[in-house]
Every structure is written in structure tokens, then in C-alpha cells.
Protein backbone atom coordinates (compact mmCIF):
# COMPACT_ATOMS: atom_id res chain seq x y z
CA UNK A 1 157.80 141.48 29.06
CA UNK A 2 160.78 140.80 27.51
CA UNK A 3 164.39 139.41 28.95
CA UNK A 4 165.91 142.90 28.69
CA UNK A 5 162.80 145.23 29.26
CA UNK A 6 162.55 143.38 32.61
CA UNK A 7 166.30 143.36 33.22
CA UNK A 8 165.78 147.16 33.02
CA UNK A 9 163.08 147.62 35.29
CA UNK A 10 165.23 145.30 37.70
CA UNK A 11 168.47 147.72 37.40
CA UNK A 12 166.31 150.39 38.25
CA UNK A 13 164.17 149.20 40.76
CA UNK A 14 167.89 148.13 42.34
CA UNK A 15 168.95 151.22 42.08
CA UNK A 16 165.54 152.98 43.92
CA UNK A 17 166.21 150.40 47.01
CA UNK A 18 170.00 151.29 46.80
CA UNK A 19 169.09 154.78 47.02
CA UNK A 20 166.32 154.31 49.70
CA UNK A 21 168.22 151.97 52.27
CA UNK A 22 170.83 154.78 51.90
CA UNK A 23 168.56 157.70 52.71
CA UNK A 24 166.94 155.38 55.29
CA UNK A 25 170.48 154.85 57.25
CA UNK A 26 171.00 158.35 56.75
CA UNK A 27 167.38 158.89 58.45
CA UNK A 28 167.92 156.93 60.97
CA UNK A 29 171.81 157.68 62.02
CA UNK A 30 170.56 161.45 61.81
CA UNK A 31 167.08 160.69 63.64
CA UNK A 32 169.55 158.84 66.59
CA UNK A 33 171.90 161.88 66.57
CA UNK A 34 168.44 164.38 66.93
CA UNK A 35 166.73 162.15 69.63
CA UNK A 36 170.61 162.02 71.30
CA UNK A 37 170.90 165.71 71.17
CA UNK A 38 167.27 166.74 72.66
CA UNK A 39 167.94 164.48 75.21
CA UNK A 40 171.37 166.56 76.35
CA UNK A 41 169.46 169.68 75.74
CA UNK A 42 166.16 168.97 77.77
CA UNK A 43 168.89 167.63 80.65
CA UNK A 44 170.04 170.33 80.38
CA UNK A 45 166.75 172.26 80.79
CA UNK A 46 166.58 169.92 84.00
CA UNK A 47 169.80 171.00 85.33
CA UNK A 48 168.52 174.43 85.09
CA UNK A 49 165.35 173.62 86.73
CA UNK A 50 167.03 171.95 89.41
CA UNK A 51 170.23 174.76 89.47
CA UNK A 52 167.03 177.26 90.33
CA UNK A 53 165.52 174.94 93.02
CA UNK A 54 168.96 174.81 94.62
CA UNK A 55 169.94 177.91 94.77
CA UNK A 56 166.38 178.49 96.18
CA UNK A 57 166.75 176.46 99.04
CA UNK A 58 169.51 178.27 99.88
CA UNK A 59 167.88 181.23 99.78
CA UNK A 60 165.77 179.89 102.18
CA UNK A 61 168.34 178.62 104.21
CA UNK A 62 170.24 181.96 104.68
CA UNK A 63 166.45 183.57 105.61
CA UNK A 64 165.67 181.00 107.98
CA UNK A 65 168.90 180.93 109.75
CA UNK A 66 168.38 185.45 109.70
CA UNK A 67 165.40 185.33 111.50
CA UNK A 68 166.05 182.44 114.31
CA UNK A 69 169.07 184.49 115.03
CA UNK A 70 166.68 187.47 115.53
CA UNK A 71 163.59 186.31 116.80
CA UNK A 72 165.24 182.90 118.51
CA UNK A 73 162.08 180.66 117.88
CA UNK A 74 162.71 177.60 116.34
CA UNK A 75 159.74 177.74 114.03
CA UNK A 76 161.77 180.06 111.89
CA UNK A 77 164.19 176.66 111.41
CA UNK A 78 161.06 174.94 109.17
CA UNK A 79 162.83 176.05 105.87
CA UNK A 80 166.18 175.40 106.83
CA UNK A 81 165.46 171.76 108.32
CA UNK A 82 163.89 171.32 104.91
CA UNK A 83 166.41 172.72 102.75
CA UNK A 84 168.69 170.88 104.59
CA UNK A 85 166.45 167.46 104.43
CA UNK A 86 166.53 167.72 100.13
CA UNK A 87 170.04 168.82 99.54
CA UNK A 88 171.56 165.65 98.88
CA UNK A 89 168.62 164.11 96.92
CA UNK A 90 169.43 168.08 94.56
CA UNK A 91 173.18 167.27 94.33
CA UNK A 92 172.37 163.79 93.48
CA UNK A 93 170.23 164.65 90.51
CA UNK A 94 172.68 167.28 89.09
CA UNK A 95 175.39 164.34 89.13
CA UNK A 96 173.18 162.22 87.57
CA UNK A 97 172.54 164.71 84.74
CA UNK A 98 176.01 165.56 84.45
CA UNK A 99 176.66 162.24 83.01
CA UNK A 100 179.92 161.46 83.59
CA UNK A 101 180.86 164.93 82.18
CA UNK A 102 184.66 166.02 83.89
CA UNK A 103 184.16 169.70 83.44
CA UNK A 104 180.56 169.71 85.11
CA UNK A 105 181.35 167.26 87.72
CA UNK A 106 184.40 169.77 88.73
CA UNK A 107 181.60 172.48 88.82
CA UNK A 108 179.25 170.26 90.81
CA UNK A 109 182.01 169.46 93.19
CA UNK A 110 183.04 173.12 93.77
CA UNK A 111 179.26 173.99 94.21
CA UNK A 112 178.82 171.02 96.62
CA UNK A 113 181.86 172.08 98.55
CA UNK A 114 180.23 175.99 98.56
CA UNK A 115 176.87 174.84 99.68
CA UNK A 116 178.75 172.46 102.73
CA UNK A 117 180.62 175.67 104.06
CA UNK A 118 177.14 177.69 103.97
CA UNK A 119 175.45 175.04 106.01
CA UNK A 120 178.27 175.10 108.58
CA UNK A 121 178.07 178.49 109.07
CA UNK A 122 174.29 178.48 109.31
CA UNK A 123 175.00 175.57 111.57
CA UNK A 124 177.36 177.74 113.53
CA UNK A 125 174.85 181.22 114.17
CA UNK A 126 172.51 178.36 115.33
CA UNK A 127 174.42 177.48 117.95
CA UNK A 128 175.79 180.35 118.78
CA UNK A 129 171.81 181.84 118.68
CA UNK A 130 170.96 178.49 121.48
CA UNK A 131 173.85 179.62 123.81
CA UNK A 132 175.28 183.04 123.80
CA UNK A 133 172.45 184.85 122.40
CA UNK A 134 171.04 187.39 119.48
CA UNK A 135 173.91 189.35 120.03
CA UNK A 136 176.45 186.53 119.49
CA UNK A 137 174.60 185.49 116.35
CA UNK A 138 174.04 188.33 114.68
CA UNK A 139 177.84 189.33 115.18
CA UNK A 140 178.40 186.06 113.68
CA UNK A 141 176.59 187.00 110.76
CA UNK A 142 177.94 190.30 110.49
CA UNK A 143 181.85 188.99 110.10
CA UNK A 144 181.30 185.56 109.54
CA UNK A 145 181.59 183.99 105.76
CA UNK A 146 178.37 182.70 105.79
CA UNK A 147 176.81 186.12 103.46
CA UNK A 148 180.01 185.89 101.40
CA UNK A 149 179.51 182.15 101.18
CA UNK A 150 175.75 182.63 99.72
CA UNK A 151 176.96 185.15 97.04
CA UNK A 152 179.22 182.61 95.85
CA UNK A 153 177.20 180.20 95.74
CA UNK A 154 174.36 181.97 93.95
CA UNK A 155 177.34 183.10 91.41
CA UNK A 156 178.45 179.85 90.71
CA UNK A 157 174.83 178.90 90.49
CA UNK A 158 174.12 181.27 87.95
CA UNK A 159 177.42 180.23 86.13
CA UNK A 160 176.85 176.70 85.51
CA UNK A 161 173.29 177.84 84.46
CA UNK A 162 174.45 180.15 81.85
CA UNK A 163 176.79 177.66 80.49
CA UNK A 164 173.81 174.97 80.92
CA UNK A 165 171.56 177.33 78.82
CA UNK A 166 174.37 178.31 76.24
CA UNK A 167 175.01 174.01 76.02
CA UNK A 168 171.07 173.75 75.71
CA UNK A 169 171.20 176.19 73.10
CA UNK A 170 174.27 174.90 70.81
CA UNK A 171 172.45 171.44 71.35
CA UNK A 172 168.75 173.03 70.03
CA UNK A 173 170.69 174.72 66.76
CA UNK A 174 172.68 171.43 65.98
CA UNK A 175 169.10 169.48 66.71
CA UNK A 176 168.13 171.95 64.20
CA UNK A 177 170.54 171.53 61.68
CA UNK A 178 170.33 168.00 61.81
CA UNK A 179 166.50 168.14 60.94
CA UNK A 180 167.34 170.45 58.31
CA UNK A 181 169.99 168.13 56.62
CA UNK A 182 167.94 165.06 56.78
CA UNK A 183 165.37 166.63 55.52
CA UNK A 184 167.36 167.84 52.19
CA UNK A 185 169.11 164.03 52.45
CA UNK A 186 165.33 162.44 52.20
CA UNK A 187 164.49 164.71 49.95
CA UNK A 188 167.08 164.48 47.43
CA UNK A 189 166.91 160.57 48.08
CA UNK A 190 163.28 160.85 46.87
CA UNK A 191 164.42 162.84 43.82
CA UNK A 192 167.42 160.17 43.54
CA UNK A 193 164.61 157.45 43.45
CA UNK A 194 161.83 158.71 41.39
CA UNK A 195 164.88 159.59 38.72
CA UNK A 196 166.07 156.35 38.78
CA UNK A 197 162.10 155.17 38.17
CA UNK A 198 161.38 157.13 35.18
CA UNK A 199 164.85 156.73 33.81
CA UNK A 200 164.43 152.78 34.33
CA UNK A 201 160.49 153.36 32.74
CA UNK A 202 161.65 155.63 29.89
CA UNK A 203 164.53 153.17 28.58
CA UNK A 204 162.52 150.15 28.92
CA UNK A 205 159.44 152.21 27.36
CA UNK A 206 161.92 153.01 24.60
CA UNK A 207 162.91 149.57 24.40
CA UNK A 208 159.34 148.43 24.22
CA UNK A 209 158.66 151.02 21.73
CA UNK A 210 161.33 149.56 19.17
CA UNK A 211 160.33 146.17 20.10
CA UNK A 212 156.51 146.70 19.51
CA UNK A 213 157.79 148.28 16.10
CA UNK A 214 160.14 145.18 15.27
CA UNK A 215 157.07 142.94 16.42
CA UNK A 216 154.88 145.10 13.97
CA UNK A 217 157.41 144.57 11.08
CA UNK A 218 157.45 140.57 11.89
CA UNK A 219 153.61 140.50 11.78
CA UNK A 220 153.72 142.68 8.72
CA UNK A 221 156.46 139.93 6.92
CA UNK A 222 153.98 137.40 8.22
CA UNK A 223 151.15 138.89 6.75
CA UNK A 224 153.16 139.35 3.22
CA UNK A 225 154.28 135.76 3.56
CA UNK A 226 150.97 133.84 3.99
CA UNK A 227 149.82 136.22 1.46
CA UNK A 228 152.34 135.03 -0.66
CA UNK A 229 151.07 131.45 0.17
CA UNK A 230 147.76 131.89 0.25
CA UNK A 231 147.76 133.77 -3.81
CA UNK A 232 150.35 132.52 -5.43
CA UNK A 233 150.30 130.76 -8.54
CA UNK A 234 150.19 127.44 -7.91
CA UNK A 235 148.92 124.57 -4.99
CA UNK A 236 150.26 124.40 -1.14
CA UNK A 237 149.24 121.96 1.09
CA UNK A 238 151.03 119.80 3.72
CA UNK A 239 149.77 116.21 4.55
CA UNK A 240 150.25 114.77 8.09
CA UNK A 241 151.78 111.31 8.53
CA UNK A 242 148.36 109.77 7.98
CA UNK A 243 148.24 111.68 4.50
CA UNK A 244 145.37 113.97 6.00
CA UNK A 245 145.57 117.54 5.00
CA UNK A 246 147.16 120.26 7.67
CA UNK A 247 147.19 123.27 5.51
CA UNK A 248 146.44 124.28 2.56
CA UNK A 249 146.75 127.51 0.53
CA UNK A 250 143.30 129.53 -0.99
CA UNK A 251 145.17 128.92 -4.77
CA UNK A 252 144.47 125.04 -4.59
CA UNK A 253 141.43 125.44 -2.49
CA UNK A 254 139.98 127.75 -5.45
CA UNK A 255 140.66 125.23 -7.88
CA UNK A 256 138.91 122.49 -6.10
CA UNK A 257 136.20 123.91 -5.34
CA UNK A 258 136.27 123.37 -1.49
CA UNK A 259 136.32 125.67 1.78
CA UNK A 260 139.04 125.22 3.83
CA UNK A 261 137.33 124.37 6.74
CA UNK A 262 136.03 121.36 4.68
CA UNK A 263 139.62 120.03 3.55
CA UNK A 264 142.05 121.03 6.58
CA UNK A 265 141.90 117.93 9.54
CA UNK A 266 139.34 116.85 7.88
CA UNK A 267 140.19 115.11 4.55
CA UNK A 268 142.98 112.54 3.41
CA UNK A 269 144.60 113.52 -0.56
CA UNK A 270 143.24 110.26 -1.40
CA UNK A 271 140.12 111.25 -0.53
CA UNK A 272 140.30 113.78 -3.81
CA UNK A 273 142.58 111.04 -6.00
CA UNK A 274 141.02 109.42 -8.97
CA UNK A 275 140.51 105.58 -8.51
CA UNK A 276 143.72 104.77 -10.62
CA UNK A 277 145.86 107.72 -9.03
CA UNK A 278 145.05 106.20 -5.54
CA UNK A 279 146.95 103.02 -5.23
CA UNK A 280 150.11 104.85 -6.88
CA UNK A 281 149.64 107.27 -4.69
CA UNK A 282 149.70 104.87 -1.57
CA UNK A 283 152.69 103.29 -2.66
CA UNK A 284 154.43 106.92 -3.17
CA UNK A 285 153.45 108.38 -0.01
CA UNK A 286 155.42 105.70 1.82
CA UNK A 287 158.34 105.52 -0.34
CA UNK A 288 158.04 109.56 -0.03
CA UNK A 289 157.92 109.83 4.39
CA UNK A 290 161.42 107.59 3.82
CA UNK A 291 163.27 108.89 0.91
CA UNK A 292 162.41 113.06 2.24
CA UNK A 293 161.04 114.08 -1.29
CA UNK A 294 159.76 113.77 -4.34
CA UNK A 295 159.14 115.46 -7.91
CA UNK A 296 156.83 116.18 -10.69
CA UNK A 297 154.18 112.86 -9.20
CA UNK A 298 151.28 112.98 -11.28
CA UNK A 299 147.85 112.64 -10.28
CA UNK A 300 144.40 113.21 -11.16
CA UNK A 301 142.26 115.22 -8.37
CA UNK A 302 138.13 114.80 -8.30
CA UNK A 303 136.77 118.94 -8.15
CA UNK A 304 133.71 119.31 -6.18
CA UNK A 305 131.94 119.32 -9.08
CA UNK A 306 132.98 116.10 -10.05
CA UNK A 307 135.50 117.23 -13.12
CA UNK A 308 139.15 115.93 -12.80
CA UNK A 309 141.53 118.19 -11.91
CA UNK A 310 145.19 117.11 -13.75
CA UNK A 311 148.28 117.77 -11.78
CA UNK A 312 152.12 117.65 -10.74
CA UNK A 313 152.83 117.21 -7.68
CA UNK A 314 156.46 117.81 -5.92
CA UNK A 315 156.85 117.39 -2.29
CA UNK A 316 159.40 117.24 0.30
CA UNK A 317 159.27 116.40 4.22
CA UNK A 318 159.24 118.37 7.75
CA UNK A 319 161.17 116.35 10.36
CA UNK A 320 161.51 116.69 14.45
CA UNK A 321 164.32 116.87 16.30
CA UNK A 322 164.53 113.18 16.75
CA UNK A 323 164.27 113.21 12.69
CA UNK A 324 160.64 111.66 12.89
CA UNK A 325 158.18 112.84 10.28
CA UNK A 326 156.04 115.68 11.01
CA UNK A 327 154.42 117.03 7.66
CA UNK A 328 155.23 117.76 3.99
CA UNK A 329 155.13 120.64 2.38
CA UNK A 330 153.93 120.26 -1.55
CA UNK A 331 153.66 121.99 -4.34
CA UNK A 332 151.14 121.49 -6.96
CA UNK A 333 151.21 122.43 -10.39
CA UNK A 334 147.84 122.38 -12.65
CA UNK A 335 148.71 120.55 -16.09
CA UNK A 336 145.29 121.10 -17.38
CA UNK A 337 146.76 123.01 -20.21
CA UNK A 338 149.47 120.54 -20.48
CA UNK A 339 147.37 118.07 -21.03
CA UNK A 340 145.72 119.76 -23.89
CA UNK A 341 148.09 120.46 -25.89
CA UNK A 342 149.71 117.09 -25.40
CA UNK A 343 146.24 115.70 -26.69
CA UNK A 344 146.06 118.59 -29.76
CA UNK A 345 150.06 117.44 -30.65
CA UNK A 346 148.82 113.47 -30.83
CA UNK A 347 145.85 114.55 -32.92
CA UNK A 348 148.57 115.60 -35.40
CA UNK A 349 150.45 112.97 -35.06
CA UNK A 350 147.97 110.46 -36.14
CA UNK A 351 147.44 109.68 -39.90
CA UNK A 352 145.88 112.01 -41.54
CA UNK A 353 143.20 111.81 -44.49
CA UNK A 354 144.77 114.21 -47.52
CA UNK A 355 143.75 115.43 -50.53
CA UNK A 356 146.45 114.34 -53.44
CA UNK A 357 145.50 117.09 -55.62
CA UNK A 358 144.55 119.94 -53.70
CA UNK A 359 146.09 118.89 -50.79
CA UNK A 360 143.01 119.59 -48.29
CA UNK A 361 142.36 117.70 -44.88
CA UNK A 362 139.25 115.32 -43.96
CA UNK A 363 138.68 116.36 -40.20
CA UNK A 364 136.89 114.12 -37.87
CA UNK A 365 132.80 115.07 -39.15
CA UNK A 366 133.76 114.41 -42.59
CA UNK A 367 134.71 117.82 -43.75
CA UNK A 368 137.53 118.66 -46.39
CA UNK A 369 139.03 121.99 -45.01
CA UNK A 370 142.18 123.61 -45.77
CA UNK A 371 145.49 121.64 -44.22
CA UNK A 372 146.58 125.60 -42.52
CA UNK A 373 142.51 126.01 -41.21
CA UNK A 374 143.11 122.15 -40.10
CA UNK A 375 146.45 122.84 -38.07
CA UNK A 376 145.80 126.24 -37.10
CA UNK A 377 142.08 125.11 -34.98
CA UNK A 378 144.22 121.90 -33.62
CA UNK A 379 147.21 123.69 -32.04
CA UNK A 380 149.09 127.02 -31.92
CA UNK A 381 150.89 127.22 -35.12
CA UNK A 382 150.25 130.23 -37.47
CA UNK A 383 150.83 130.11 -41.19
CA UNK A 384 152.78 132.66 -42.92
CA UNK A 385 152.21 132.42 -47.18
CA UNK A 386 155.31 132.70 -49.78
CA UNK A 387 156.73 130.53 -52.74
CA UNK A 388 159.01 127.56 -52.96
CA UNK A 389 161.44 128.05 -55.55
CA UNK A 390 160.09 125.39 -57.91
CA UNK A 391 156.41 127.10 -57.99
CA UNK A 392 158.39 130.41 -58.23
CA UNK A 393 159.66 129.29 -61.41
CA UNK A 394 156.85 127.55 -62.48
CA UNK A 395 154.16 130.42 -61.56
CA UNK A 396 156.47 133.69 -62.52
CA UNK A 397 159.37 132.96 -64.51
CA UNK A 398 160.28 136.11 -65.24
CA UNK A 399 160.86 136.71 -61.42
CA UNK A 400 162.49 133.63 -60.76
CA UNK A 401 165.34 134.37 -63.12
């Protein structure tokens, strides 16, 4: 993958943790809050619970104290000695759940303060049941504040658990609400997150997609080059520093005669020299790795056939870093044709056997043939037949004047 591509996927990747250690300290603030909040309301549910058991153990208190002041046996006193006997452990609990709170500890304290009269005036008809009589307690009871005590008691009761419940409640729809945002936050993180993916995944698929096409197009120029190489007119090869062939292109191959697997780290170019092209050709390649090229070299190549193959060669040299030698890169030219026609031009150079009279040419077999036929099968020259002006004259005087 390239630099960019995974830059990309980085960025976005980034981005998803960004977004999910966001939605996660959301989560968790809002999951605090939530766990905070049911814990108020269920203490609240407790307060209630506990609310009910107090104000029935007063209940029982004011029924106990009834019927000892009636009846006068003590067994009636079992609820109130109880009553009396869990009290404080009740008040301690609803301070406890109170938690500090002002306005509920004021309530508490007016409640305690209620439920301390009550008892003293149950404590009072008591007494006055032991000494003076039914008559003396049940008077008591009759104008005494004990009944009106109870009533406001079981109002105040009844207060703080309405207020309890409505707290309970308000704490239930905010629990409720909270759920309900962090669900949409999570949510829309996820949505946040999986945007961020396939927006990180389409660029970088885009980016891949232009890359695989610039990739294609390289390949493609590649192709078109060693094509170029591999057909083109004339001879590439490249000799290491050893003079042993590294490449070579199908052109020169052809004309040798050889398969490339054959030639390529496998045979020296003085493997395919003539015997008189190889000790010039020593002597070059040396001069050649220190001078950094050379031009137009001529040497004669064995085919596989055993025919010489005549050529030019031209060469210069691939270097390291460090400027060492590394490989050449050569062209060579086939002179084959060359050659001919240099041989055809010193055939007519040489002396030449002529007629004096008619002017025809002895050829090599002994034949007297036409000097134009002579020329014309020994080179590329055409003939094209007119007059001089003295055979003009001589031939057609009439035209000549």
C-alpha cells in the first residue's frame, strides 16, 4: 500500500477512535449520571417503604396504648413496647437516606419531633391507666393531643411520601431521558464512525484506483519500451565487467542464431569474436570500462552456423553511485551490406581488361561482355543511352547542325 493510501486509512481510522473515545466518555459520563439517578430514585422507593413502616408503627402505637387504657392488661403494650423498641433504628435509616439533603432533614426533624410528642402522650394515658384508672385514661385521650398528634403525624407522613414519590418520579423520567440521549449519542457516534470508514475506504479506493491505472500505463510504457528493444532494427546487448553478456535484445539474437537463454550469463562477446577481432577486442574493452565509450569498433561475430557475422559496434558505460562500472549498453550495427558493396566498388577499381575497338570488358571466366552489363551486375549503377556531341556530328550531321 502506498505512502498516501495508508496515510488515508490512518486519518480515518484517527478519526473513527476520535469519534469513539468521544461517544465512549459520553457513554460513560451519561451511564454514571443513570446509575447516580436510580440510585436517588430507588432511595427514594426506600424512604417510602420505610415512611409506610413508620407511620405503621404508630398506628400500632396509638391501638395499643387504646386498648390498655380500656382493658388495663399489659399484654395489649406488646405493639407499643415494639414500636417503641424500632423507632430510632426507622429515624436512623430515613437520615441516612436523606443524604445530607437540608430540606428533608428539616422534614425528618419535624416528623421526629411529632412522633416524640405522640410517645409522651401514649406514655402519659399509661400512667395515668397504672394509677388513677380507665376513667382517667380515657379522659386523657379524649382532650389530650395525643389523637391530634397521630393525624399529624400520619399527614406529614404522607407529605414527605408524596414529595418522595414525585422526587422518585422526576428522577425515573430524567433516568429515562438520559437512556434515551445516549442512546441517539452512540448511535450517531456509530454513524459518525462507519462514515468516517467508508469515506477513509472510498478516497483511498479512489486513490488506488488512479494508482492501479498509472501502474497500468507504466507497465504498458514498459511493455512498448522492451518492445522497442527487443524489435528494433539493429543489436542491444550489455556486457558485465567480465565482458559476459547481461542482456541482449531478440534483433541480435535473430541474427546469430542463438536463444537467449544460451547467450545471457552464460557467454563472454569474445566467445562469438573471430580469432583476429579477439585480441583488439581485449585491448578495447579495457581502454572502453576507463574512457566511458566508444564508436563505430568493428568486429567480426562467428553465427551459429559458423558464417561471420560483420559489424559496428558503439558502446557506452553504466556506472554506480561510487562511479564503479556496472554494465554497457551497445549498439550493434550489421555491415554485411557494407561490406559488399565496399568489395563490388574495389572490383571496379582494379584494372580492368578492355576492348580498344569495341570497347567490351573481359570479366573474371574469360568472357567479353558489354562494359554497362559489366558495371551494372558489379554494383548499383544504371545506364541511361544518348550521344556525345562528337558522335552526334559524326553519326547525324544534319541534326547536329
Amino acid at each position: 500500500m502506498t505512502r498516501s493510501v495508508r496515510a488515508r486509512y490512518l486519518a480515518g481510522f484517527a478519526s473513527v477512535l476520535l469519534v469513539l473515545a468521544v461517544v465512549g466518555g459520553f457513554a460513560y459520563r451519561s451511564a454514571t449520571v443513570a446509575l447516580s439517578t436510580a440510585v436517588t430514585a430507588r432511595g427514594a422507593g426506600d424512604q417510602v417503604v420505610r415512611l409506610g413502616e413508620l407511620l405503621s408503627r404508630m398506628d400500632e402505637v396509638q391501638a395499643a396504648v387504646r386498648g390498655f387504657a380500656i382493658a388495663g392488661q399489659p399484654s395489649f403494650l406488646g405493639p407499643y413496647d415494639s414500636a417503641a423498641a424500632h423507632l430510632p433504628a426507622l429515624v436512623g435509616e430515613l437520615r441516612q437516606m436523606a443524604n445530607g439533603d437540608a430540606i428533608e432533614q428539616r422534614a425528618l426533624d419535624s416528623l421526629v419531633a411529632l412522633i416524640a410528642n405522640r410517645m409522651a402522650a401514649s406514655d402519659t394515658i399509661i400512667r395515668l391507666r397504672r394509677t388513677a384508672g380507665a376513667a382517667a385514661a380515657l379522659h386523657e385521650i379524649a382532650v389530650g393531643t395525643g389523637t391530634a398528634t397521630a393525624d399529624r403525624i400520619r399527614a406529614r407522613v404522607r407529605a414527605v411520601e408524596r414529595a418522595q414519590l414525585a422526587r422518585r418520579e422526576r428522577n425515573i423520567a430524567t433516568l429515562q431521558h438520559n437512556v434515551r440521549a445516549t442512546r441517539q449519542v452512540v448511535l450517531a457516534g456509530w454513524l459518525a464512525a462507519l462514515l468516517a470508514v467508508v469515506a477513509a475506504s472510498g478516497l483511498a479506493h479512489v486513490e488506488l484506483r488512479a494508482r492501479e491505472r498509472a501502474e497500468r500505463r507504466v507497465r504498458e510504457l514498459a511493455d512498448e519500451l522492451q518492445d522497442l528493444y527487443d524489435h528494433a532494427p539493429v543489436g542491444y546487448h550489455s556486457l558485465d565487467a567480465n565482458g559476459v553478456f547481461v542482456r541482449m535484445n531478440r534483433t541480435e539474437l535473430a541474427w546469430l542464431g542463438y536463444d537467449r537463454e544460451e547467450v545471457v550469463g552464460r557467454m563472454r562477446f569474445s566467445d562469438l569474436l573471430a580469432p583476429a577481432s579477439r585480441v583488439a577486442f581485449a585491448l578495447n574493452f579495457e581502454r572502453f570500462k576507463d574512457a566511458g565509450a566508444v564508436r563505430d569498433q568493428a568486429y567480426d561475430l562467428f553465427r551459429r552456423d559458423g558464417s561471420i557475422l560483420p559489424v559496428l559496434v558503439s558502446a557506452s558505460t553504466v556506472r554506480d553511485a561510487g562511479g564503479r562500472y556496472v554494465m554497457s549498453r551497445g549498439v550493434t550495427v550489421d555491415v554485411t551490406e557494407q561490406r559488399r558493396m565496399e568489395a563490388q566498388v574495389k572490383t571496379l577499381r582494379g584494372l580492368l581488361p578492355i576492348c580498344a575497338n569495341c570497347k567490351k570488358v573481359r570479366d573474371d571466366r574469360g568472357y567479353w561482355s558489354q562494359i554497362e552489363t559489366y558495371v551494372s551486375e558489379r554494383s548499383e549503377a544504371e545506364f541511361s543511352h544518348g550521344l556525345c556531341p562528337d558522335c552526334l556530328r559524326k553519326l547525324y550531321p544534319d541534326l547536329a547542325d
